[in-house]
N, C-alpha and C. Protein backbone atom coordinates (compact mmCIF):
# COMPACT_ATOMS: atom_id res chain seq x y z
N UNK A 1 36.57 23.85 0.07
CA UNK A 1 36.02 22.54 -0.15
C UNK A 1 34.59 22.49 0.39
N UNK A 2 33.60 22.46 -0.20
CA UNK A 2 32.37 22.26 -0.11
C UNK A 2 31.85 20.44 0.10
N UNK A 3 31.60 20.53 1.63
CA UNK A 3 31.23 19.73 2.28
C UNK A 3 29.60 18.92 2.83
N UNK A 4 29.05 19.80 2.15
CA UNK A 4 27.49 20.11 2.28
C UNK A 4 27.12 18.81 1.27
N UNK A 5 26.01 18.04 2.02
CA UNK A 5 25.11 17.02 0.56
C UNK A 5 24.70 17.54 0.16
N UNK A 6 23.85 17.48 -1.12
CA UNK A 6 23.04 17.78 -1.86
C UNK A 6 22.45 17.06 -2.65
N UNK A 7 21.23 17.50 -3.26
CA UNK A 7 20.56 16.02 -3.90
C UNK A 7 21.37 16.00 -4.98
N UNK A 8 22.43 16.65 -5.22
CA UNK A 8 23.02 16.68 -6.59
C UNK A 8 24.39 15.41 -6.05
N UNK A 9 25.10 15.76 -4.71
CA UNK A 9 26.15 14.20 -4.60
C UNK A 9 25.79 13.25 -3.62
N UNK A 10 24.01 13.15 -3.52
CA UNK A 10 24.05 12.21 -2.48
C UNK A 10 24.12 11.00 -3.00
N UNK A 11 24.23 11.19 -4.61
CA UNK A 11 24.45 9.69 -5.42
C UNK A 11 25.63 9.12 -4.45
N UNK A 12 26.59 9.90 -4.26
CA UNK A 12 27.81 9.12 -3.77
C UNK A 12 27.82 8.23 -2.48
N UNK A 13 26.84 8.77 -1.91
CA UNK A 13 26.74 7.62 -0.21
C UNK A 13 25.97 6.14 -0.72
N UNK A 14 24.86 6.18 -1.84
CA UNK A 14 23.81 4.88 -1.82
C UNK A 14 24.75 4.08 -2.12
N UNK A 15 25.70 4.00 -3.24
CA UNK A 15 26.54 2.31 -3.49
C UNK A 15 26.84 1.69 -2.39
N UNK A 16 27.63 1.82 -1.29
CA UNK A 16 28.20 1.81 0.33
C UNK A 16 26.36 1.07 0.91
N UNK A 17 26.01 2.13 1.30
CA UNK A 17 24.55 1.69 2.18
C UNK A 17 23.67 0.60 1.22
N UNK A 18 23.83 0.46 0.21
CA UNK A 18 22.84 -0.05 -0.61
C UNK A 18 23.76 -1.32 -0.76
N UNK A 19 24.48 -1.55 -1.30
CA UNK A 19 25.30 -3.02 -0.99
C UNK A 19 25.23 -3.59 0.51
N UNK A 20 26.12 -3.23 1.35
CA UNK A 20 25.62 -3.86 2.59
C UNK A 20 24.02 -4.25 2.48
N UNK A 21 23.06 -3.58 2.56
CA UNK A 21 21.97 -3.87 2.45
C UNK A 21 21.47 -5.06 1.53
N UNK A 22 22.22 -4.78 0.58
CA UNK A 22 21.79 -6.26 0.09
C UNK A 22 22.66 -7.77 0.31
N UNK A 23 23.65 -7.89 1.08
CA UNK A 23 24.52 -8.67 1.54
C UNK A 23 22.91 -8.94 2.39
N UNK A 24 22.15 -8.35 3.13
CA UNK A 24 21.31 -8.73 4.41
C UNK A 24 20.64 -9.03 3.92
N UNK A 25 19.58 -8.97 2.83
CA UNK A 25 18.44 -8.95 1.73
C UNK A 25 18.73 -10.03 1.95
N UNK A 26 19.64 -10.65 0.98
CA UNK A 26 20.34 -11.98 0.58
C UNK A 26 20.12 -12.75 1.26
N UNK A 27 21.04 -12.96 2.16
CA UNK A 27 21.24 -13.75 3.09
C UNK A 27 19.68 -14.48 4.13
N UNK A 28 19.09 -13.40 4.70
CA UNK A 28 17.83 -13.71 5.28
C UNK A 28 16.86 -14.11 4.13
N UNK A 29 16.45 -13.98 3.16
CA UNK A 29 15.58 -14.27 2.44
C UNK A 29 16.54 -15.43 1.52
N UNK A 30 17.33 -15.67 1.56
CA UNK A 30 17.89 -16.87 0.85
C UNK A 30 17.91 -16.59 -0.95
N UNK A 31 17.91 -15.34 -1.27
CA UNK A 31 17.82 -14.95 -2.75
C UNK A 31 19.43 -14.46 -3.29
N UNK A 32 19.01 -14.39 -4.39
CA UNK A 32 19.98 -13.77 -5.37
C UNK A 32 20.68 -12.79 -4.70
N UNK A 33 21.94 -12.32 -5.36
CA UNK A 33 21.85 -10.77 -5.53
C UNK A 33 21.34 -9.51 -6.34
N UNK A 34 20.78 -10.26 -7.30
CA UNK A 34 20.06 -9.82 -8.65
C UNK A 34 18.75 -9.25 -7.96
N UNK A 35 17.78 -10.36 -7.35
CA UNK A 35 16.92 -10.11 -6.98
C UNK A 35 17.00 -8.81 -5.32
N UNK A 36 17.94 -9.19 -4.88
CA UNK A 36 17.72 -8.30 -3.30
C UNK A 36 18.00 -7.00 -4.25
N UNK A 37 19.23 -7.14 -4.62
CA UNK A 37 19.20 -5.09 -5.34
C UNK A 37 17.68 -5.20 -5.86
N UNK A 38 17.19 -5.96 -7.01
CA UNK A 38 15.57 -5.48 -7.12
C UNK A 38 14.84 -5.15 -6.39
N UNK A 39 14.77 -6.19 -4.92
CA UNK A 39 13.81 -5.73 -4.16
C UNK A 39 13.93 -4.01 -3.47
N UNK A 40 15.18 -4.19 -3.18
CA UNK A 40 15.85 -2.39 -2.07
C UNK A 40 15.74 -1.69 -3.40
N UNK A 41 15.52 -1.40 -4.66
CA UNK A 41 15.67 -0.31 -5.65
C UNK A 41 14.29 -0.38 -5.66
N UNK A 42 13.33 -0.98 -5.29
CA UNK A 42 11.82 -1.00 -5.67
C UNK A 42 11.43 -0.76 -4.17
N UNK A 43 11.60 -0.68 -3.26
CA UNK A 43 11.20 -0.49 -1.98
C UNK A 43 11.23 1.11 -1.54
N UNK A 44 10.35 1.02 -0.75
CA UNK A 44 9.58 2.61 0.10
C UNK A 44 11.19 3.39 0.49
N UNK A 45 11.28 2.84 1.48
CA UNK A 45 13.02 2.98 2.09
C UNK A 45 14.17 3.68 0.99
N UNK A 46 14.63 2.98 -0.23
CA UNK A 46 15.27 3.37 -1.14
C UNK A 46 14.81 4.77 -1.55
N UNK A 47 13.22 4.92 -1.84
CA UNK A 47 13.10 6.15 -2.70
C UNK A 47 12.93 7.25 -1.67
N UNK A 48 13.03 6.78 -0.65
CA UNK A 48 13.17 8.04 0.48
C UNK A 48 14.70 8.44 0.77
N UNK A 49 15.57 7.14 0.62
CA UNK A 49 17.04 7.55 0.64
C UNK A 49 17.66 8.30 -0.50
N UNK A 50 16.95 8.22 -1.39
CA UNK A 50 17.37 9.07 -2.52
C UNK A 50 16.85 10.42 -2.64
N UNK A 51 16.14 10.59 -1.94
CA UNK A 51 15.78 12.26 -1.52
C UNK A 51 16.17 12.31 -0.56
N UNK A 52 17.56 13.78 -0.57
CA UNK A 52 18.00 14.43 0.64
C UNK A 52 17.49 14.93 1.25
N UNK A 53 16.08 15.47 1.06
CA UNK A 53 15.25 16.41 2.75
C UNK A 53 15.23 15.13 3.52
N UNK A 54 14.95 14.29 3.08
CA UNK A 54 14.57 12.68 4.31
C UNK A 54 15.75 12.54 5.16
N UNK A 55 17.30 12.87 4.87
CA UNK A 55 18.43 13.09 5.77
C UNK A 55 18.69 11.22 5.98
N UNK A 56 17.78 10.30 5.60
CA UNK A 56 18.11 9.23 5.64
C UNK A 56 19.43 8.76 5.29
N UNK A 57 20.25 9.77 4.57
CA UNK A 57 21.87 8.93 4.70
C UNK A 57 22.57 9.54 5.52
N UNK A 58 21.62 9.84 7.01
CA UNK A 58 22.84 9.70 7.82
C UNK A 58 22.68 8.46 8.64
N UNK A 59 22.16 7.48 7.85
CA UNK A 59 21.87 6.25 8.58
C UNK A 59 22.61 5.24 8.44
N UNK A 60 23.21 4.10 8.64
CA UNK A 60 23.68 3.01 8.34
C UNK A 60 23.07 2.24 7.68
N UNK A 61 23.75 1.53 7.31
CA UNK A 61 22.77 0.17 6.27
C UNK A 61 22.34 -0.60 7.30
N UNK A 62 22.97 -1.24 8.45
CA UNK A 62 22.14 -1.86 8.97
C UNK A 62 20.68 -1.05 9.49
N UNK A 63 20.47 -0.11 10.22
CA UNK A 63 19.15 1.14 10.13
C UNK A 63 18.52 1.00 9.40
N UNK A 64 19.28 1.38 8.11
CA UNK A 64 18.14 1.08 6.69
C UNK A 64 17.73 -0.11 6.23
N UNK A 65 18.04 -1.30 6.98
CA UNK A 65 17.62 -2.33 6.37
C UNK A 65 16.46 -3.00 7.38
N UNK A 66 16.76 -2.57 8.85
CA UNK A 66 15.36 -2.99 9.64
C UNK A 66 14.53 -2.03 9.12
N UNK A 67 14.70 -0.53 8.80
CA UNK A 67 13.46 0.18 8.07
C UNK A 67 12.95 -0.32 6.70
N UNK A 68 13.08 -1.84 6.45
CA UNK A 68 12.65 -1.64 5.04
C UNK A 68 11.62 -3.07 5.77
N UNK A 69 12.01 -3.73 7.00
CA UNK A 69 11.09 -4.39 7.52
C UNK A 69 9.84 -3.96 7.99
């Protein structure tokens, strides 16, 4: 069983970190959910979590969401 990320299954961690994250989006900025996923899919933070050298998913969503402050 091959246990290793790769940029090939790190698709599988963002749904998890990226929802929470936008539960927080939401909530503090008083928006959509339409709009907070827009904002975190268009933000610095996101396109660094989606490249595995950045190791950014070994972070929590809450982590990733003061880094997008």
């Amino acid at each position: 069983m091959n246990l290793t990320v790769t940029q090939d299954n790190l698709y599988l961690f963002l749904p998890s970190k990226t929802s929470r994250m936008v539960d927080f989006l939401s909530e503090d900025k008083n928006i959509n959910i339409v709009d907070a996923f827009e904002e975190i899919y268009n933000s610095d933070i996101y396109s660094r979590l989606e490249n595995e050298e950045t190791k950014l998913w070994h972070l929590g969503p809450v982590a990733l969401y003061e880094g997008m402050e």
